[in-house]
N, C-alpha and C. Protein backbone atom coordinates (compact mmCIF):
# COMPACT_ATOMS: atom_id res chain seq x y z
N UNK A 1 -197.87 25.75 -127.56
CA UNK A 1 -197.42 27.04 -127.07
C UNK A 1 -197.45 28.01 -128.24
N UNK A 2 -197.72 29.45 -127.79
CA UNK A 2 -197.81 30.28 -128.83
C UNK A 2 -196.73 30.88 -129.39
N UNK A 3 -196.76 31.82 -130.31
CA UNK A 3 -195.68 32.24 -130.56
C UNK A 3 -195.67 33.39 -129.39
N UNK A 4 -196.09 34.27 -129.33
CA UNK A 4 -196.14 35.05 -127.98
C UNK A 4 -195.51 34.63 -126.98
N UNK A 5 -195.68 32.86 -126.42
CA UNK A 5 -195.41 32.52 -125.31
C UNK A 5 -194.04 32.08 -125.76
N UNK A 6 -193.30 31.97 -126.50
CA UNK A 6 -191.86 31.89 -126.96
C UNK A 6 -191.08 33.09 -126.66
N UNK A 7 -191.57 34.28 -127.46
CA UNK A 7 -191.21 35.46 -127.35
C UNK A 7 -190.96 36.13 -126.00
N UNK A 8 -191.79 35.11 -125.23
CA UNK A 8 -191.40 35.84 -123.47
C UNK A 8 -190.85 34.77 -122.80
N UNK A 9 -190.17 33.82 -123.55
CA UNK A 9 -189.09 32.91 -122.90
C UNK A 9 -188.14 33.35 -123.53
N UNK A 10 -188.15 34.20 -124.88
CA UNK A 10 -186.28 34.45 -125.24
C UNK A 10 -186.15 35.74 -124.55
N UNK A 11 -186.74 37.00 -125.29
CA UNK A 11 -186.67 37.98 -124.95
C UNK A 11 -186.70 38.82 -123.27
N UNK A 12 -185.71 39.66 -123.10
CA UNK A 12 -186.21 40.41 -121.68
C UNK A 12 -187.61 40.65 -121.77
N UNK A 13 -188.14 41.11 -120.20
CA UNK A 13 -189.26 41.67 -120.02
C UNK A 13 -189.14 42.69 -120.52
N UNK A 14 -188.24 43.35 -120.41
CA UNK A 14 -187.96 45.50 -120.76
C UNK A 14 -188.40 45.38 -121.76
N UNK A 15 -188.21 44.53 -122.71
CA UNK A 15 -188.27 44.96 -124.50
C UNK A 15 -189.84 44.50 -124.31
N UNK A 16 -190.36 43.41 -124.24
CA UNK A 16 -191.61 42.64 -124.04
C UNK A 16 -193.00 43.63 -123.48
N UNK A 17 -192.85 43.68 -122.23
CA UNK A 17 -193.59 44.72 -121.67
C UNK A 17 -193.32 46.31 -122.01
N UNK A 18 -192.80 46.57 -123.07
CA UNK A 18 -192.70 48.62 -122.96
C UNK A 18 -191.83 48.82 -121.86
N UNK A 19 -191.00 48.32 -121.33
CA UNK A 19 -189.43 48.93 -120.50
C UNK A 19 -188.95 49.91 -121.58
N UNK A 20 -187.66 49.73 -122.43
CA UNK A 20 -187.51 51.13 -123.00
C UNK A 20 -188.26 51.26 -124.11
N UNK A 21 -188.90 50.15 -124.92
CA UNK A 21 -189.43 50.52 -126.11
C UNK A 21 -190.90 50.97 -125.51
N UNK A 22 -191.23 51.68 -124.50
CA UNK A 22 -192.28 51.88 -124.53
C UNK A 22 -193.65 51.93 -125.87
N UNK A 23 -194.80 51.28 -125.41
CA UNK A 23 -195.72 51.07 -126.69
C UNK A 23 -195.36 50.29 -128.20
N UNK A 24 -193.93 49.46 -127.90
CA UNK A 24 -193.99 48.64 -128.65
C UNK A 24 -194.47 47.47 -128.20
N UNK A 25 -195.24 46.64 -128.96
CA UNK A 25 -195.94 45.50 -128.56
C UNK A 25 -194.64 44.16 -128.69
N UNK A 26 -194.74 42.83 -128.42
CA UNK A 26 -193.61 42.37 -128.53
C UNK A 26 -194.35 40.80 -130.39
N UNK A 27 -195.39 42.08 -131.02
CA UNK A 27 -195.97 40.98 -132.16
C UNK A 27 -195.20 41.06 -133.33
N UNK A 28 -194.26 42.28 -133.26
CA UNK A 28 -193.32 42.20 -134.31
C UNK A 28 -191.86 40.84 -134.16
N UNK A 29 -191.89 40.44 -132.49
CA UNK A 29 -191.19 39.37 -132.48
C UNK A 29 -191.61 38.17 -132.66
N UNK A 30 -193.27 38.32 -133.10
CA UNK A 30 -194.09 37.02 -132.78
C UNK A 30 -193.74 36.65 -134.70
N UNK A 31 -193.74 37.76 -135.26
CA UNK A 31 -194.31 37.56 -136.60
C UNK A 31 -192.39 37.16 -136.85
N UNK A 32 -191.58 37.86 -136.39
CA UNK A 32 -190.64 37.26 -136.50
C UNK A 32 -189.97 36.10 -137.21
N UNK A 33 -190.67 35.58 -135.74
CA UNK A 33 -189.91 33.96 -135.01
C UNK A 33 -190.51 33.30 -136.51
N UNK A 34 -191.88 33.75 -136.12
CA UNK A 34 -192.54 32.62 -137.35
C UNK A 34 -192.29 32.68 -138.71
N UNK A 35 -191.59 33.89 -139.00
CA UNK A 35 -191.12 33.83 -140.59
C UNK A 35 -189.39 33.39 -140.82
N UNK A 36 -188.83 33.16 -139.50
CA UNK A 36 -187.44 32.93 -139.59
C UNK A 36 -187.01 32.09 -140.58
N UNK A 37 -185.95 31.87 -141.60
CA UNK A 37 -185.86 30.82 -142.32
C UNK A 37 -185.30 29.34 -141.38
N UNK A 38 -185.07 30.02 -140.56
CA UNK A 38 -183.59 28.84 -139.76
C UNK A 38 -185.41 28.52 -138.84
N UNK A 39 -185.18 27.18 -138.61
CA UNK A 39 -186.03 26.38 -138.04
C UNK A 39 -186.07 27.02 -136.21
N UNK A 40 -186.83 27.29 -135.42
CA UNK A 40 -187.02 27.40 -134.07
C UNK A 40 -188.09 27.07 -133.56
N UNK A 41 -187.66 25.85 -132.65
CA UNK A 41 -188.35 25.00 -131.36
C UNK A 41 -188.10 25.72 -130.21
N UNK A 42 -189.08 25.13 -129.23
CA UNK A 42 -189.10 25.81 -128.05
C UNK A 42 -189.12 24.13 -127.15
N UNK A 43 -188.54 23.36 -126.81
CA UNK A 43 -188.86 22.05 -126.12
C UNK A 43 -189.44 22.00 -124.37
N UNK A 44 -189.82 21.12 -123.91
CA UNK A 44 -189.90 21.21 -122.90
C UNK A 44 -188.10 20.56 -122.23
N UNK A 45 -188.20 21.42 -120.75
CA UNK A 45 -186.67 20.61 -120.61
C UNK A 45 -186.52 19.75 -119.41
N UNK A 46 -187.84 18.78 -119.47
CA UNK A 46 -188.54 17.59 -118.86
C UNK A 46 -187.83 16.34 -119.76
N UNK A 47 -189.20 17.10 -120.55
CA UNK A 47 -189.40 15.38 -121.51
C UNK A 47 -188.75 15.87 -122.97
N UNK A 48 -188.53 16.90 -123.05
CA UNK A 48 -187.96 17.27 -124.78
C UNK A 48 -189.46 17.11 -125.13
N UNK A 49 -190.83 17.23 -125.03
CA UNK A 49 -191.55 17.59 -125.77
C UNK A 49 -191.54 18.92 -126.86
N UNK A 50 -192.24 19.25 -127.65
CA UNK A 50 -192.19 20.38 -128.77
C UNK A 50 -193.56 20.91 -127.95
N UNK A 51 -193.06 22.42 -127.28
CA UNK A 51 -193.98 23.34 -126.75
C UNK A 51 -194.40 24.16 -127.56
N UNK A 52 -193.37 24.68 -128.95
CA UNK A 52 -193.55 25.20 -129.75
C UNK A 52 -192.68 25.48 -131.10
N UNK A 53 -192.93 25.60 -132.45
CA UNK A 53 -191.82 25.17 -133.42
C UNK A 53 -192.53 26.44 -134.47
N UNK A 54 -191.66 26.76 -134.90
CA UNK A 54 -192.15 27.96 -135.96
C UNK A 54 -192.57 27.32 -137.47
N UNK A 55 -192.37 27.71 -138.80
CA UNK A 55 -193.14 27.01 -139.93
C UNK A 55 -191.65 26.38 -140.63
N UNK A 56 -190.71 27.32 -140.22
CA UNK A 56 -189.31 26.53 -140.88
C UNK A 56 -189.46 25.05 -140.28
N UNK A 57 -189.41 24.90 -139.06
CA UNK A 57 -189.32 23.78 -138.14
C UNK A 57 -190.05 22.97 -138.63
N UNK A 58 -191.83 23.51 -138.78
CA UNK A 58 -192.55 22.34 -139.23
C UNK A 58 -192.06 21.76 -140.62
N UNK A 59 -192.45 23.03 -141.42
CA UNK A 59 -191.64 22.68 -142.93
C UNK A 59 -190.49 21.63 -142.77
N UNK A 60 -189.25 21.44 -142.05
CA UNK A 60 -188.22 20.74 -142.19
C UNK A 60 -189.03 19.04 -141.97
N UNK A 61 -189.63 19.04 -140.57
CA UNK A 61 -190.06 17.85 -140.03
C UNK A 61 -191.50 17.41 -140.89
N UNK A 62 -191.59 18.26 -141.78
CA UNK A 62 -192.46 17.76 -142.73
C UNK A 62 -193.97 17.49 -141.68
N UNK A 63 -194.20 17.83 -140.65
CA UNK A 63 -195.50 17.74 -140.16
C UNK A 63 -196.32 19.66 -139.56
N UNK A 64 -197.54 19.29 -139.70
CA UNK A 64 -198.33 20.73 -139.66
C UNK A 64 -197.93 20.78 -137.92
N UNK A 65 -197.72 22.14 -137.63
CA UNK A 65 -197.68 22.77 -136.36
C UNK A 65 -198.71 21.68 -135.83
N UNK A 66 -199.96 22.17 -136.02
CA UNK A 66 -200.52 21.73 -135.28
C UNK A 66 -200.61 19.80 -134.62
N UNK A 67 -200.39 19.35 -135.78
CA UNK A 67 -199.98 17.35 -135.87
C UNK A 67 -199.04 17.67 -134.67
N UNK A 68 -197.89 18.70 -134.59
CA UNK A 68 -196.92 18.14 -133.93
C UNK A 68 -196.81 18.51 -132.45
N UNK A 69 -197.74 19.51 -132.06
CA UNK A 69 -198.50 19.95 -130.91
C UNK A 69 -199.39 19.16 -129.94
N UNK A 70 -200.31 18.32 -131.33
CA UNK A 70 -201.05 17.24 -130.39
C UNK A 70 -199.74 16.23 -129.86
N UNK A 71 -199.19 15.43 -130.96
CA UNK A 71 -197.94 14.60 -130.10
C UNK A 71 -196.78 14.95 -130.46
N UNK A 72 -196.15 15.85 -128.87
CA UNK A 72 -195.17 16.79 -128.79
C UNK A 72 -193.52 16.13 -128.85
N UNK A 73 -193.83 14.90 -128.67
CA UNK A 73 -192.67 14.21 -128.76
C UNK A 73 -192.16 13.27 -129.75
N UNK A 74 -193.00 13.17 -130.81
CA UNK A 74 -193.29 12.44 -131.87
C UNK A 74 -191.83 12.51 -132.87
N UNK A 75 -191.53 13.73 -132.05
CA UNK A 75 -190.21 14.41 -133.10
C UNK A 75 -188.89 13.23 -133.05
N UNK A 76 -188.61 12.49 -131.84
CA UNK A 76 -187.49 12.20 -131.86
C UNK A 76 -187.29 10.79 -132.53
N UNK A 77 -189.15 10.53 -132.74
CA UNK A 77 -188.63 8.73 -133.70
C UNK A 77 -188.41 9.03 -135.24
N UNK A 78 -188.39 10.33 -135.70
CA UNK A 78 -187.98 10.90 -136.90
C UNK A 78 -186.30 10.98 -137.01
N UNK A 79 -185.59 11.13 -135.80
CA UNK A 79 -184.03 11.01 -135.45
C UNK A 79 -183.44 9.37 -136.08
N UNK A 80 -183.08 9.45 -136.69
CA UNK A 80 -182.24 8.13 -137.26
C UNK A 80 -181.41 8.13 -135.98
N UNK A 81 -182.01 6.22 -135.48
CA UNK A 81 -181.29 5.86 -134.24
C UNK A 81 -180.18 5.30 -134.08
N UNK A 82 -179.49 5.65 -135.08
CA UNK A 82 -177.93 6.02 -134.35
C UNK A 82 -177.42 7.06 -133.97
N UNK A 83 -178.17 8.37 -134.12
CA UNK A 83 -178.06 9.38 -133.71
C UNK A 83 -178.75 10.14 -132.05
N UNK A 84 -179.75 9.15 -132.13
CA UNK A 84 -180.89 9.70 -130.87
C UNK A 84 -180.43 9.66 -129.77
N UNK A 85 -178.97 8.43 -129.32
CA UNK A 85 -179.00 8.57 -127.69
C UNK A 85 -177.92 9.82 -127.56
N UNK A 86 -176.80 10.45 -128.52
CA UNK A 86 -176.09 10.63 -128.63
C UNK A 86 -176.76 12.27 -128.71
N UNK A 87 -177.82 12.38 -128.89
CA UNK A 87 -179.26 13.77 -129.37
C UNK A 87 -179.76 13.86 -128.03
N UNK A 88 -180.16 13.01 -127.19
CA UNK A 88 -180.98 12.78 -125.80
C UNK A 88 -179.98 13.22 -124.68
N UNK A 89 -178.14 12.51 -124.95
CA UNK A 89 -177.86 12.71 -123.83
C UNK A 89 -176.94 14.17 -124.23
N UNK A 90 -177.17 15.21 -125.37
CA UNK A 90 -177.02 16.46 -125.08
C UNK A 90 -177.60 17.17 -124.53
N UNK A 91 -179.41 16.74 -124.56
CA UNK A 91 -180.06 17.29 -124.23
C UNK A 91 -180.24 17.12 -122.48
N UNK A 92 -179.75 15.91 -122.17
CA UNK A 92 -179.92 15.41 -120.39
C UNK A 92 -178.45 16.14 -120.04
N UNK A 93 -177.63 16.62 -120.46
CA UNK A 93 -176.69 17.44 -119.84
C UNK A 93 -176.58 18.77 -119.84
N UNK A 94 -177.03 19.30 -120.89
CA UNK A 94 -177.21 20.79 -121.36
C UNK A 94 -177.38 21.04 -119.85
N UNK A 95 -176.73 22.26 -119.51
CA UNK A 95 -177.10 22.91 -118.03
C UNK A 95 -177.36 24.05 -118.48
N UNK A 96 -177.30 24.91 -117.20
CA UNK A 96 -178.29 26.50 -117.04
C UNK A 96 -176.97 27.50 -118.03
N UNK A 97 -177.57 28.03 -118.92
CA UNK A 97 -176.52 28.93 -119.31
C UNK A 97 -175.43 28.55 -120.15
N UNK A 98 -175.76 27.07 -120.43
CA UNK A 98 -174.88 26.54 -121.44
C UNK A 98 -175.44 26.29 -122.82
N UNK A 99 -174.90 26.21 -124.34
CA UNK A 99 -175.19 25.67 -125.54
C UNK A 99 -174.79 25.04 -125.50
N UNK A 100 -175.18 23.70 -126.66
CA UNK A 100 -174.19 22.68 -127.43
C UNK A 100 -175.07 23.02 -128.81
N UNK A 101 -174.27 22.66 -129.80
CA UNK A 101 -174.24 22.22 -131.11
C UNK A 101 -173.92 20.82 -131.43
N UNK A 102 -175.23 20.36 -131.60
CA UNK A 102 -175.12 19.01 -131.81
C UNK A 102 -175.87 18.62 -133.78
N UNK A 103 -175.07 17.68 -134.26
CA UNK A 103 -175.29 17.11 -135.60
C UNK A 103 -175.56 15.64 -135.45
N UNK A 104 -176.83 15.49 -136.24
CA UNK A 104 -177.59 14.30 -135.86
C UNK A 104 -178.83 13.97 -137.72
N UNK A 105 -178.74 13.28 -137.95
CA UNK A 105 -179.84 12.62 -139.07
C UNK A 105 -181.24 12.63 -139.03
N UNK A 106 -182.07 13.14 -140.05
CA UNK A 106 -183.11 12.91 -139.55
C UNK A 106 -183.75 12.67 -141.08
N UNK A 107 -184.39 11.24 -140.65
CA UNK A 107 -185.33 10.90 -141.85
C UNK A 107 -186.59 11.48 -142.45
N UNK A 108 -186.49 12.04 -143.11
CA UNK A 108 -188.69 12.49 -143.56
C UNK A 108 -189.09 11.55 -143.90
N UNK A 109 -190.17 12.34 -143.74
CA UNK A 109 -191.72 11.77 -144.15
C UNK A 109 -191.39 11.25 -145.80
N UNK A 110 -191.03 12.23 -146.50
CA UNK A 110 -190.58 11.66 -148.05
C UNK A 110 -189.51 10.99 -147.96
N UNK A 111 -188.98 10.18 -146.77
CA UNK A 111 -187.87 8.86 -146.96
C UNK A 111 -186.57 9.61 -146.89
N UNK A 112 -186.89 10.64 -147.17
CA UNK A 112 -184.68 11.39 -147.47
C UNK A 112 -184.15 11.54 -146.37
N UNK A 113 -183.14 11.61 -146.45
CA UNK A 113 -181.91 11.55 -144.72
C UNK A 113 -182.03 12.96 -145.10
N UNK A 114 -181.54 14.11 -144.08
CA UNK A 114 -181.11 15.04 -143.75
C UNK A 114 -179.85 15.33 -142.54
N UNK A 115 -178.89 15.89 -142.87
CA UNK A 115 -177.93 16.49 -141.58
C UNK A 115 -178.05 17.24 -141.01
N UNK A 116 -178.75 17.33 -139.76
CA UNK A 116 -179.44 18.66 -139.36
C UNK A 116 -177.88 19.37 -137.98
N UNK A 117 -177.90 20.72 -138.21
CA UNK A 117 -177.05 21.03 -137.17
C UNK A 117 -177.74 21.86 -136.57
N UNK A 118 -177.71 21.50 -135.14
CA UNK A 118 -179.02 22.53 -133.71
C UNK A 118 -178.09 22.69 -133.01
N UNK A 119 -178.53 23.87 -132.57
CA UNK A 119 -178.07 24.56 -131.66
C UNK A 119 -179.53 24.50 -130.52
N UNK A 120 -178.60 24.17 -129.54
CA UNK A 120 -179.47 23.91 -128.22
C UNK A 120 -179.16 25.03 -126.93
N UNK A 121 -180.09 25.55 -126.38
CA UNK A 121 -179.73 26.43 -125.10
C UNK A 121 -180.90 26.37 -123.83
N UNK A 122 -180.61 26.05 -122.74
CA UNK A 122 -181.22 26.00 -121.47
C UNK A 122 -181.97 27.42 -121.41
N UNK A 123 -183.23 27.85 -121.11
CA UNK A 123 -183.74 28.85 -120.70
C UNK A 123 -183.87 29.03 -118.93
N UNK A 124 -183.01 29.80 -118.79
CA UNK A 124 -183.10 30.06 -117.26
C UNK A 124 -184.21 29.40 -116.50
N UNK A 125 -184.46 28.77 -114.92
CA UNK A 125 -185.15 28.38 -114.40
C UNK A 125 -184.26 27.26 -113.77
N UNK A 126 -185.29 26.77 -112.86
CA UNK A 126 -185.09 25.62 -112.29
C UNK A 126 -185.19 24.19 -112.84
N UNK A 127 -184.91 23.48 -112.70
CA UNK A 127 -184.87 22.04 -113.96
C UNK A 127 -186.40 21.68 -114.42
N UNK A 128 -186.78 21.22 -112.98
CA UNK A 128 -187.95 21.37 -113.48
C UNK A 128 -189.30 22.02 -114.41
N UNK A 129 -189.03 23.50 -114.10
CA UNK A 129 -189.69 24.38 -115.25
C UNK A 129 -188.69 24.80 -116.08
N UNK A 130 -187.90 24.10 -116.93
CA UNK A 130 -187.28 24.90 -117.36
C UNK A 130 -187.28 24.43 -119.21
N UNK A 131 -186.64 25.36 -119.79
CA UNK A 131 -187.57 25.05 -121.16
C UNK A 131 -185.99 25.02 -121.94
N UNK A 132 -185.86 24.26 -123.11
CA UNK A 132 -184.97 24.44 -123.87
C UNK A 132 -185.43 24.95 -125.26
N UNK A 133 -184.21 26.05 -125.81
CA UNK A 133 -184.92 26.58 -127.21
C UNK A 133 -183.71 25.60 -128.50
N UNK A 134 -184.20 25.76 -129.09
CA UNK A 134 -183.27 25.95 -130.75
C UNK A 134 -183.34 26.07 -131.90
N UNK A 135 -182.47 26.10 -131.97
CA UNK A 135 -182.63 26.61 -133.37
C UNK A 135 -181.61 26.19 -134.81
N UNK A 136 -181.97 25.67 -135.90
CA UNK A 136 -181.35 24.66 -136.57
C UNK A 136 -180.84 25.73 -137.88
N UNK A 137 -179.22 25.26 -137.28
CA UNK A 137 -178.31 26.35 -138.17
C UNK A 137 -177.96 25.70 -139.14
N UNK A 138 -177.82 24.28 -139.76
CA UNK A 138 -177.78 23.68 -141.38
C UNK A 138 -178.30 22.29 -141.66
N UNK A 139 -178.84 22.80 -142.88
CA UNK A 139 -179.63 21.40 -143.11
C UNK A 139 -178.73 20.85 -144.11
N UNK A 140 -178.47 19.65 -144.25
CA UNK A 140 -177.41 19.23 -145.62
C UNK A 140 -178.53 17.97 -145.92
N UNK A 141 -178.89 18.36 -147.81
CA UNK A 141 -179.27 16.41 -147.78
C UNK A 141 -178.00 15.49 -148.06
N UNK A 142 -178.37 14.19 -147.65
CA UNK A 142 -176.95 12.95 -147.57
C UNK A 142 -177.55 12.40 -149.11
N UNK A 143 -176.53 12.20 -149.40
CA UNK A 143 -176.48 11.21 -150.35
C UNK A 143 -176.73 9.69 -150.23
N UNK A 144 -176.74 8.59 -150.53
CA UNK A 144 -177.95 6.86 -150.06
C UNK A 144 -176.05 6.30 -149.57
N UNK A 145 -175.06 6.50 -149.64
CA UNK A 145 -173.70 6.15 -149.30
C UNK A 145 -173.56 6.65 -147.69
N UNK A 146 -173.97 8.24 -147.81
CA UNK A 146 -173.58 8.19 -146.77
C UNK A 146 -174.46 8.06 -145.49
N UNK A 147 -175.94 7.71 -145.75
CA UNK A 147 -176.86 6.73 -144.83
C UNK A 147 -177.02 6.04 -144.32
N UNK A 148 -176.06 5.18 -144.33
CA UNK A 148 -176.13 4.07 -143.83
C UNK A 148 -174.58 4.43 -142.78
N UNK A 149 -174.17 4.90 -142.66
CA UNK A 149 -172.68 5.05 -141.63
C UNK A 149 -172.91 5.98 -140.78
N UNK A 150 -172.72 5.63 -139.42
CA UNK A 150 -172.98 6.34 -138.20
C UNK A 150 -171.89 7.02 -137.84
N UNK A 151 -171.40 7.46 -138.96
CA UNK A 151 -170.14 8.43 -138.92
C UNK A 151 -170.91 10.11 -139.16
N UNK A 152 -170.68 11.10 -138.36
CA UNK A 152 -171.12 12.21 -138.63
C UNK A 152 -169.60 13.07 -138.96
C-alpha cells in the first residue's frame, strides 16, 4: 500500500480531496507520514498483515519496505513469543473506535531485544474491510537480564 493510500485511511476526505483546503494536494501528508520519526503501520484488520509501514517502521524492524510488503505478515515472528498471544489478542479485540496501547518485545535482525510501545486504532468500516493503523510511541533497548522475563 502506498503512502497516498494511508493518507486516505487517516485523514478526512475534506482535507484530502480540496474540501476547505481547496488545491491542496494531500502529498504534503504523504511526505509526512514517511518522514515521521515515530514508526507508522497501516495493518490489515483480517490477518494483521503490513499494508503499509513508513521508513521509521522499516528502520525499527530492520527490513526494506519493500522485503516486508512481499511477506506482509512476517512481522509478528520478530515478536518475542511471550509477548505475541498477548499482541494478537489486542489486536482480535480492538473494536470500531477504540485504541489500546499495548507493550510487547521485539527481537532484530542484529539479535537485540527492544520494548516497543504501539498504539493501535480500528479504522472505521466493517470488520471485514477494515484496516488497523499504528503507530509506535517508545522504543527502549533491554538489557540481556531483562530478556529473558516475561514480565513487562
Amino acid at each position: 500500500m502506498t503512502a497516498k493510500k494511508i493518507v486516505d485511511q487517516l485523514m478526512p476526505s475534506s482535507i484530502t480531496s480540496g474540501g476547505t483546503n481547496r488545491g491542496v494536494e494531500s502529498s504534503w501528508c504523504v511526505d509526512l507520514i514517511d518522514h515521521l520519526p515515530q514508526g507508522v503501520r497501516l495493518l490489515s484488520g483480517i490477518d494483521y498483515a503490513v499494508l503499509y509501514l513508513n521508513r521509521a517502521a522499516a528502520d525499527l524492524w530492520q527490513t526494506p519496505v519493500s522485503a516486508t510488503l512481499e511477506q506482509p505478515q512476517d512481522w509478528l515472528n520478530w515478536v518475542m513469543e511471550g509477548d505475541r498471544h498477548r499482541l494478537l489478542r489486542c489486536l482480535q479485540q480492538l473494536g470500531s473506535k477504540e485504541t489500546s496501547i499495548v507493550n510487547y518485545r521485539l527481537r532484530g535482525k542484529d539479535g537485540k531485544i527492544r520494548l516497543l510501545e504501539e498504539k493501535f486504532w480500528r479504522v472505521e468500516g466493517d470488520r471485514e474491510a477494515s484496516r488497523i493503523n499504528t503507530m509506535i510511541l517508545r522504543v527502549e533497548e533491554l538489557e540481556e537480564t531483562a530478556i529473558e522475563s516475561d514480565q513487562l
